[in-house]
PDB file of N, CA and C in Angstrom:
ATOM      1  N   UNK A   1      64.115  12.506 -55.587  1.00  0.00           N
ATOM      2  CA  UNK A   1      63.230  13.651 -55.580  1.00  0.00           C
ATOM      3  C   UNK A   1      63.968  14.945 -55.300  1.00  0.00           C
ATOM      4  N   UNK A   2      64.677  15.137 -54.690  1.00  0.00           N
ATOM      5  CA  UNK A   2      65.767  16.294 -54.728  1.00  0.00           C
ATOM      6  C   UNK A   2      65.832  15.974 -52.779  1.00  0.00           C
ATOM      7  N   UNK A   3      66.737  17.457 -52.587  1.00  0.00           N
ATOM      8  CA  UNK A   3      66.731  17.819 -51.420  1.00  0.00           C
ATOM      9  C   UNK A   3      66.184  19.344 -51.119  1.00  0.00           C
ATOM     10  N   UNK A   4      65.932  19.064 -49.726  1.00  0.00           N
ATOM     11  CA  UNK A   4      64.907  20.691 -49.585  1.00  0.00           C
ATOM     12  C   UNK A   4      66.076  21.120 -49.906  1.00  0.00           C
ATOM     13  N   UNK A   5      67.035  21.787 -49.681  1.00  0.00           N
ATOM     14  CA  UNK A   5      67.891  23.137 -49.748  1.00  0.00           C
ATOM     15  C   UNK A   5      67.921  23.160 -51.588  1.00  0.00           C
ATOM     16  N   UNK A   6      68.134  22.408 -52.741  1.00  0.00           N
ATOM     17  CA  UNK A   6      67.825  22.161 -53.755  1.00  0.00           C
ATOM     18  C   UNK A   6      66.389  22.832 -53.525  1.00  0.00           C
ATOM     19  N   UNK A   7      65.643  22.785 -53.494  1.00  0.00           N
ATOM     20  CA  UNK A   7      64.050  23.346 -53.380  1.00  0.00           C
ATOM     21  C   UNK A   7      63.554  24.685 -52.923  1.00  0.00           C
ATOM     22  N   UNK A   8      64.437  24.933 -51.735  1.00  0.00           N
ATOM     23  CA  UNK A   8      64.928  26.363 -51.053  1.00  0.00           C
ATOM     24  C   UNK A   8      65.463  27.250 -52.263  1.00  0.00           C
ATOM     25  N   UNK A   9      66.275  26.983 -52.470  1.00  0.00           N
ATOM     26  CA  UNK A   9      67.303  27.436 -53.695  1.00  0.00           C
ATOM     27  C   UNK A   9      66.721  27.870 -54.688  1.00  0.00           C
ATOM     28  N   UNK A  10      65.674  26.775 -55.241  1.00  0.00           N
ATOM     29  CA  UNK A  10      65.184  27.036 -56.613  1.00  0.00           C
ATOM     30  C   UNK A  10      63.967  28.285 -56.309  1.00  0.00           C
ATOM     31  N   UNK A  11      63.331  28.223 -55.135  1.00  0.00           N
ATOM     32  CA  UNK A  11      62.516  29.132 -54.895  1.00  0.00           C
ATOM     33  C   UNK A  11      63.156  30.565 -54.926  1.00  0.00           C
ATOM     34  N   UNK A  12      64.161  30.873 -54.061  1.00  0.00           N
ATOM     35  CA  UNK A  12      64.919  32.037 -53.809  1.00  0.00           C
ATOM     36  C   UNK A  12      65.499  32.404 -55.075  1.00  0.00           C
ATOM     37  N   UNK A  13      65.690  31.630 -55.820  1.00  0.00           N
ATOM     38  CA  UNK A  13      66.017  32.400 -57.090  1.00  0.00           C
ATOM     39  C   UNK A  13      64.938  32.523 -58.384  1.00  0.00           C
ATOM     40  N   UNK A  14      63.944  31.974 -58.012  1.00  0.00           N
ATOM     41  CA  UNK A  14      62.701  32.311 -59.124  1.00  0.00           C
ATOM     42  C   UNK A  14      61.750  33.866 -58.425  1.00  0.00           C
ATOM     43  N   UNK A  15      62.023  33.852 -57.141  1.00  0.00           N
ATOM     44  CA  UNK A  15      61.220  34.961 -56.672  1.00  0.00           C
ATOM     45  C   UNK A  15      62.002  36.172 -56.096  1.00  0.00           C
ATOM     46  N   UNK A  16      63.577  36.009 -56.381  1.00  0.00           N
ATOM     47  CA  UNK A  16      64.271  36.843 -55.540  1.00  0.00           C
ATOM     48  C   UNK A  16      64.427  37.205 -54.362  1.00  0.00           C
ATOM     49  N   UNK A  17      63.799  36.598 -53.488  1.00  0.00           N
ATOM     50  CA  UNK A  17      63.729  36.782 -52.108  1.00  0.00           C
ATOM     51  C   UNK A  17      63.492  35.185 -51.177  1.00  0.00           C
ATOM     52  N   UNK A  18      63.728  35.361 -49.771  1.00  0.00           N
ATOM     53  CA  UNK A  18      64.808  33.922 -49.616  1.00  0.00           C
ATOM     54  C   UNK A  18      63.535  33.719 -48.307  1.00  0.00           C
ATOM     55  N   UNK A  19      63.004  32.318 -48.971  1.00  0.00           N
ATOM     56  CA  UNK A  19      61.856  32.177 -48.160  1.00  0.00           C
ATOM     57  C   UNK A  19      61.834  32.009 -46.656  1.00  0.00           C
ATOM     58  N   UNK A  20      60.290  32.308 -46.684  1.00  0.00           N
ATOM     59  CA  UNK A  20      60.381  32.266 -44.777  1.00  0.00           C
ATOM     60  C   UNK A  20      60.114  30.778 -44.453  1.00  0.00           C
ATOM     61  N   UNK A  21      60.765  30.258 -43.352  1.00  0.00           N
ATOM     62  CA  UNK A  21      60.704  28.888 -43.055  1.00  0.00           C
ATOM     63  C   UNK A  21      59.921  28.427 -41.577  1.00  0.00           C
ATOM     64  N   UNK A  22      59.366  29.868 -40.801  1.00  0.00           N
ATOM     65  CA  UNK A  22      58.814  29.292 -39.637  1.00  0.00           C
ATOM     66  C   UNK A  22      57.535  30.322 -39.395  1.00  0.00           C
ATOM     67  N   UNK A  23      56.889  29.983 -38.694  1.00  0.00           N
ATOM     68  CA  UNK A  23      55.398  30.352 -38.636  1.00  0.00           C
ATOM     69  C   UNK A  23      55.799  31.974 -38.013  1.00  0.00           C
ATOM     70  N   UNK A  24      56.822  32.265 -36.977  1.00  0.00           N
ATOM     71  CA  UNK A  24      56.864  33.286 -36.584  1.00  0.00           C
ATOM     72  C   UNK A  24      57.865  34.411 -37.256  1.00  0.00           C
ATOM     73  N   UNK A  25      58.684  33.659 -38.200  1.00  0.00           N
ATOM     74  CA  UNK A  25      58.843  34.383 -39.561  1.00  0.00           C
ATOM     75  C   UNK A  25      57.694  35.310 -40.304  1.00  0.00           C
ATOM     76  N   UNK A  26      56.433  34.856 -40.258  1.00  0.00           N
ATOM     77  CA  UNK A  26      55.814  35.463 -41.054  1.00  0.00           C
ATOM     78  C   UNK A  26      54.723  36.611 -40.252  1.00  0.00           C
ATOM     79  N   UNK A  27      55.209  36.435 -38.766  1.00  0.00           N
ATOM     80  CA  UNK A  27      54.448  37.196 -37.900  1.00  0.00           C
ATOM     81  C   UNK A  27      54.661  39.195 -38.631  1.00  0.00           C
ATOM     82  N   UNK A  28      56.009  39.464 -38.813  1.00  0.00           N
ATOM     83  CA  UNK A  28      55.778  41.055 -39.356  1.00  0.00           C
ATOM     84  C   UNK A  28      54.698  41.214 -40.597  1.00  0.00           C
ATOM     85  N   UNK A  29      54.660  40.204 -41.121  1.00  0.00           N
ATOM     86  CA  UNK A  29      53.988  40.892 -42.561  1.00  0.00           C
ATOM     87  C   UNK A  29      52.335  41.074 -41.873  1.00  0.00           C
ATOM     88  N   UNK A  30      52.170  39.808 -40.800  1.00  0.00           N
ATOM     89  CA  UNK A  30      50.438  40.628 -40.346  1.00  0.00           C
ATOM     90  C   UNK A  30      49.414  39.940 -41.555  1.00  0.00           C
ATOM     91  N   UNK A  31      48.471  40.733 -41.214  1.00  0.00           N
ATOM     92  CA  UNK A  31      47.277  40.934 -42.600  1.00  0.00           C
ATOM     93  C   UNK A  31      47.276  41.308 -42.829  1.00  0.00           C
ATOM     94  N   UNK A  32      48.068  42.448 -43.441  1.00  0.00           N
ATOM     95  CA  UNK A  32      48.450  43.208 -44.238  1.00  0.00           C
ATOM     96  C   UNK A  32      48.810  42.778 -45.648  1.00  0.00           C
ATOM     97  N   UNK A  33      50.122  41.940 -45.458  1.00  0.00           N
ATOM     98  CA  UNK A  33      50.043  41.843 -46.605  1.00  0.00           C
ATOM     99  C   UNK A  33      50.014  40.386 -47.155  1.00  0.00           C
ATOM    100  N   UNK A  34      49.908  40.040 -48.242  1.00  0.00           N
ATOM    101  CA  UNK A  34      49.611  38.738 -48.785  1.00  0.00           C
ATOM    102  C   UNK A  34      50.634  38.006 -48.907  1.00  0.00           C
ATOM    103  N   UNK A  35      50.691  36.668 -49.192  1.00  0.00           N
ATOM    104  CA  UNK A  35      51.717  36.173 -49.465  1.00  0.00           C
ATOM    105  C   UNK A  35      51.493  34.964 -50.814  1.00  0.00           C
ATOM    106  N   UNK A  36      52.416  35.174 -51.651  1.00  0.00           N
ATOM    107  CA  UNK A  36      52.358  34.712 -52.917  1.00  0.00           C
ATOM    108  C   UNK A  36      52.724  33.343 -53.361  1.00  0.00           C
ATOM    109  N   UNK A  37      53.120  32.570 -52.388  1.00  0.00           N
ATOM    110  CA  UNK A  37      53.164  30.733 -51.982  1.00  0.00           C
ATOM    111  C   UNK A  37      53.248  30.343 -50.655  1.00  0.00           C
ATOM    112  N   UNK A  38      52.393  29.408 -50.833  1.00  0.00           N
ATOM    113  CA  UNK A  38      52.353  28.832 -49.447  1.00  0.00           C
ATOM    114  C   UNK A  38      52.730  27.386 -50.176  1.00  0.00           C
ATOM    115  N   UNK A  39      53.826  26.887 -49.380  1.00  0.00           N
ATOM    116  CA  UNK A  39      54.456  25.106 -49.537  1.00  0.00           C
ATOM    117  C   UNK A  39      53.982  24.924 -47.981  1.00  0.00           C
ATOM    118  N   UNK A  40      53.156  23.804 -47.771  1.00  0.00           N
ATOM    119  CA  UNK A  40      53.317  22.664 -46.500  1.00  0.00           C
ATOM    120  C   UNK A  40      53.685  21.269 -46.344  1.00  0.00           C
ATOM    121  N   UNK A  41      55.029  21.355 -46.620  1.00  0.00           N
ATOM    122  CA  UNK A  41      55.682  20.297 -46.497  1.00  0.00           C
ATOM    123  C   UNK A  41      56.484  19.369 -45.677  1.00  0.00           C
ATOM    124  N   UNK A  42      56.392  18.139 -44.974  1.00  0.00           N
ATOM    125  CA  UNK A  42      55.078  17.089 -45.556  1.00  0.00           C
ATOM    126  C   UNK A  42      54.039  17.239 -45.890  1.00  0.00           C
ATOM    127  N   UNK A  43      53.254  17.215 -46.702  1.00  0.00           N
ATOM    128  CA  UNK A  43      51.717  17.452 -46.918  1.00  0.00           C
ATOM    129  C   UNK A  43      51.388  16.174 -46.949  1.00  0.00           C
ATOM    130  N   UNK A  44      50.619  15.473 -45.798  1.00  0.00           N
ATOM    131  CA  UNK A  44      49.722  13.979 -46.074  1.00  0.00           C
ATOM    132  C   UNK A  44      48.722  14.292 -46.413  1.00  0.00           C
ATOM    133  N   UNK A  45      48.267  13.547 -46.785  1.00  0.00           N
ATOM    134  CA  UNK A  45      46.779  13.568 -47.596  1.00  0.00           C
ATOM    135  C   UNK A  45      45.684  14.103 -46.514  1.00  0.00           C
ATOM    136  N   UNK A  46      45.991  13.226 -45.404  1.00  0.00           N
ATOM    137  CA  UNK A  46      45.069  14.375 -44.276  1.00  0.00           C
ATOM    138  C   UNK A  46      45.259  15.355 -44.199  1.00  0.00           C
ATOM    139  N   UNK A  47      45.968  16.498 -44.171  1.00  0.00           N
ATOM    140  CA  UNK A  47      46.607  17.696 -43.813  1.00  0.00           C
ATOM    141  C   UNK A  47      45.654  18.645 -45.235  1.00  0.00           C
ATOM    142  N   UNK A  48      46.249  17.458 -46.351  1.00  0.00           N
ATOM    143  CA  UNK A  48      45.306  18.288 -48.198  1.00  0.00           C
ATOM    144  C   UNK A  48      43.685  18.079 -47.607  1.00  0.00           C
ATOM    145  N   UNK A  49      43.525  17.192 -47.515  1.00  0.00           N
ATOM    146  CA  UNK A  49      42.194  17.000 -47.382  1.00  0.00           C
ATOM    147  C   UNK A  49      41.843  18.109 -46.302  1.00  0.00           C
ATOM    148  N   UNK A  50      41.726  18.475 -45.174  1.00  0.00           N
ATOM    149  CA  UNK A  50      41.167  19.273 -44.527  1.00  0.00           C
ATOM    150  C   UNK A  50      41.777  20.459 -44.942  1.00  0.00           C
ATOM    151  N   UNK A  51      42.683  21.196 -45.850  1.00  0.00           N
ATOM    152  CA  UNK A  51      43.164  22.520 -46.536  1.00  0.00           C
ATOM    153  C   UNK A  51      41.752  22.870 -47.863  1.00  0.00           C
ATOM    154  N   UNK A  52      41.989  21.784 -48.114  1.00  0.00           N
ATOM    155  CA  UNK A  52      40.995  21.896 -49.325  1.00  0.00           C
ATOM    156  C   UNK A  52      39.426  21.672 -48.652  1.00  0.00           C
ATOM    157  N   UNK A  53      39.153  21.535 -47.708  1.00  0.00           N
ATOM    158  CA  UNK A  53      37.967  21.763 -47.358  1.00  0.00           C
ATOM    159  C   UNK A  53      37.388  22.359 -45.801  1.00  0.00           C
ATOM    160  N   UNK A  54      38.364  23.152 -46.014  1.00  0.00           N
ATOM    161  CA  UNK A  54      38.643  24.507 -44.841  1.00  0.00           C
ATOM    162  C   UNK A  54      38.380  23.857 -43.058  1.00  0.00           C
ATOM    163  N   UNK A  55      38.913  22.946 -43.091  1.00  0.00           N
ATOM    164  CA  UNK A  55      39.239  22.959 -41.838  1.00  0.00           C
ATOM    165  C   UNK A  55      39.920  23.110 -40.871  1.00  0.00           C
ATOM    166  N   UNK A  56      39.894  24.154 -39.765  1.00  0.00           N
ATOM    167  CA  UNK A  56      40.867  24.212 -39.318  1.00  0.00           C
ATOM    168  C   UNK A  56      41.101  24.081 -37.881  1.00  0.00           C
ATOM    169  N   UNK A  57      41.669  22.496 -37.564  1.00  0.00           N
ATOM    170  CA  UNK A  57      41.831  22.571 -36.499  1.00  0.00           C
ATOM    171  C   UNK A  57      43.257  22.128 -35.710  1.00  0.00           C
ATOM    172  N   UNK A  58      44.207  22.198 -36.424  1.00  0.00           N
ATOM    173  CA  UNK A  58      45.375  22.607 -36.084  1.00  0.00           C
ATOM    174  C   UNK A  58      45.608  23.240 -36.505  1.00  0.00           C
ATOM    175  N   UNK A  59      46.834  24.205 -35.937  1.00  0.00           N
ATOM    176  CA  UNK A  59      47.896  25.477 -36.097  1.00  0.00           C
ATOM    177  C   UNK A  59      48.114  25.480 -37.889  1.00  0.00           C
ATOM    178  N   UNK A  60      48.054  24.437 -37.961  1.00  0.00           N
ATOM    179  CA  UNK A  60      49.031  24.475 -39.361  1.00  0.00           C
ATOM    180  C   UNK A  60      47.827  24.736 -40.657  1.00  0.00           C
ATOM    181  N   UNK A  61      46.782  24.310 -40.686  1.00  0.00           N
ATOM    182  CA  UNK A  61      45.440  24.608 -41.241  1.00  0.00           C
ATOM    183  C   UNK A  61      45.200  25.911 -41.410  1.00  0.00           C
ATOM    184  N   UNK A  62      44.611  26.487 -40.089  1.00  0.00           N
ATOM    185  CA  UNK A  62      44.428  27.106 -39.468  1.00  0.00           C
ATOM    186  C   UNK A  62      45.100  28.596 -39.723  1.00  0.00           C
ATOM    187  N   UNK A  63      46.480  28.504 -40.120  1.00  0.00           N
ATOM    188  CA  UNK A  63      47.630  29.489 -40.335  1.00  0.00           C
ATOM    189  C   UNK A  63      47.471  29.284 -41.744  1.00  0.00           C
ATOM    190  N   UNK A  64      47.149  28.456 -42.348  1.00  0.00           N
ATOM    191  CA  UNK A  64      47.350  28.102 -43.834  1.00  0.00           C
ATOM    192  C   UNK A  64      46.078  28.708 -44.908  1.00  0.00           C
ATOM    193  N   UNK A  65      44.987  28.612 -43.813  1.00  0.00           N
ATOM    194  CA  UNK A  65      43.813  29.705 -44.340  1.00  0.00           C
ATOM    195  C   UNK A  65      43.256  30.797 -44.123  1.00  0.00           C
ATOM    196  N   UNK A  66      44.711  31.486 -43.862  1.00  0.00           N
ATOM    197  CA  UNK A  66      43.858  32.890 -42.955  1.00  0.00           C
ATOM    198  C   UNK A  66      43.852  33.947 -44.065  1.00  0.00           C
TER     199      UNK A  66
END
């Protein structure tokens, strides 16, 4: 299946800019401004299942639908 840095890589060079990798990475941008992919990876099927039907009761949900 590859390796993340293979995956890292391919992102940073399709969008020009070199993704953020931790939750408090993304603390400057605020609500302000949007952000144009969200990857949550591992994604188990529990984690999809409550994304896709807005639940949020961990951090990671929670941060994932704001």
């Amino acid at each position: 299946f590859g390796r993340a840095s293979d995956f890292l890589w391919k992102v940073e060079d399709i969008t020009s800019r070199a993704p953020i990798r931790t939750i408090t990475g993304t603390e400057p941008l605020g609500p302000q401004k949007m952000i144009d992919l969200l990857v949550v990876a591992p994604c188990t099927g529990n984690t999809l299942g409550k994304l896709a039907n807005g639940i949020t009761d961990t951090w990671r949900c929670a941060s994932s639908l704001q």
